[in-house]
Protein backbone atom coordinates (compact mmCIF):
# COMPACT_ATOMS: atom_id res chain seq x y z
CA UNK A 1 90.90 -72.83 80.98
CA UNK A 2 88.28 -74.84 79.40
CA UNK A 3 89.39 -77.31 76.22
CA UNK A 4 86.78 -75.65 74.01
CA UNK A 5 88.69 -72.08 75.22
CA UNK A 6 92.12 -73.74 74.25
CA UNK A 7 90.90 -74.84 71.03
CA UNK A 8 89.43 -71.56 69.57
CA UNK A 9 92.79 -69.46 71.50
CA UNK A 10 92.34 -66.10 73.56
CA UNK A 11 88.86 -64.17 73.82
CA UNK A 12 89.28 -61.00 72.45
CA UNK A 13 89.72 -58.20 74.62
CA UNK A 14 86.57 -56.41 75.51
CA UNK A 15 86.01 -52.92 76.27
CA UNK A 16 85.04 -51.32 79.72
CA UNK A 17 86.19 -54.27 81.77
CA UNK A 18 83.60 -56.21 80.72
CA UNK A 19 83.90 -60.11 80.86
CA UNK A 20 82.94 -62.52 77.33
CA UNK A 21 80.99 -65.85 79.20
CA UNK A 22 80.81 -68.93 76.64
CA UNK A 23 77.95 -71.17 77.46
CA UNK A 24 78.64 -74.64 77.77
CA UNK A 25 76.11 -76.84 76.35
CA UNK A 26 77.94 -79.80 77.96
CA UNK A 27 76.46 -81.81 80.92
CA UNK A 28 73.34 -83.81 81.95
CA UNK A 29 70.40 -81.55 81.16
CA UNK A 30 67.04 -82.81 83.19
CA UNK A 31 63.66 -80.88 82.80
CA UNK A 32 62.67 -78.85 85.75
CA UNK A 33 59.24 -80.81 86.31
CA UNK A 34 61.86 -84.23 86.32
CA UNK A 35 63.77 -82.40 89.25
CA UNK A 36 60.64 -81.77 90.92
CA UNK A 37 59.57 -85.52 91.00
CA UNK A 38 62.43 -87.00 92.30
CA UNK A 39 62.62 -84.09 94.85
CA UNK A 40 58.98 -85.37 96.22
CA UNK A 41 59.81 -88.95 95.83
CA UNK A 42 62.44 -88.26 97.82
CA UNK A 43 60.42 -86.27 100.58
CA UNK A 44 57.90 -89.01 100.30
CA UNK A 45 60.31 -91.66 100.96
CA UNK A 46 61.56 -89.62 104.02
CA UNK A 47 58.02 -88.87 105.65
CA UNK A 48 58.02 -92.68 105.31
CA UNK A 49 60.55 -93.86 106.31
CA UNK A 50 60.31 -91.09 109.64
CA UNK A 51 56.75 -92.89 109.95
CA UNK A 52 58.20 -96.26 110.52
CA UNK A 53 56.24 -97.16 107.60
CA UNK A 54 59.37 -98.57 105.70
């Protein structure tokens, strides 16, 4: 169980079996165009380095 779950006690019970998700703001958050960049650096760096080139 999470800490922010522990701190706030039980969810209350829901009907129809139907689950309560808490979202989590917590964590390292990048933009998806910064994800994309290092993905093709990376590639580029590859292809490179597959060339002989590094």
């Amino acid at each position: 169980m999470s800490k922010r779950r522990k701190k706030e006690g039980p969810a209350p019970m829901t009907g129809a079996g139907l689950v309560r998700y808490y979202e989590e703001d917590k964590g390292i958050n990048f933009k998806p165009s910064v994800v994309i960049g290092i993905a093709v650096a990376f590639s580029v760096v590859i292809a490179l380095a597959d060339a002989g080139a590094l």
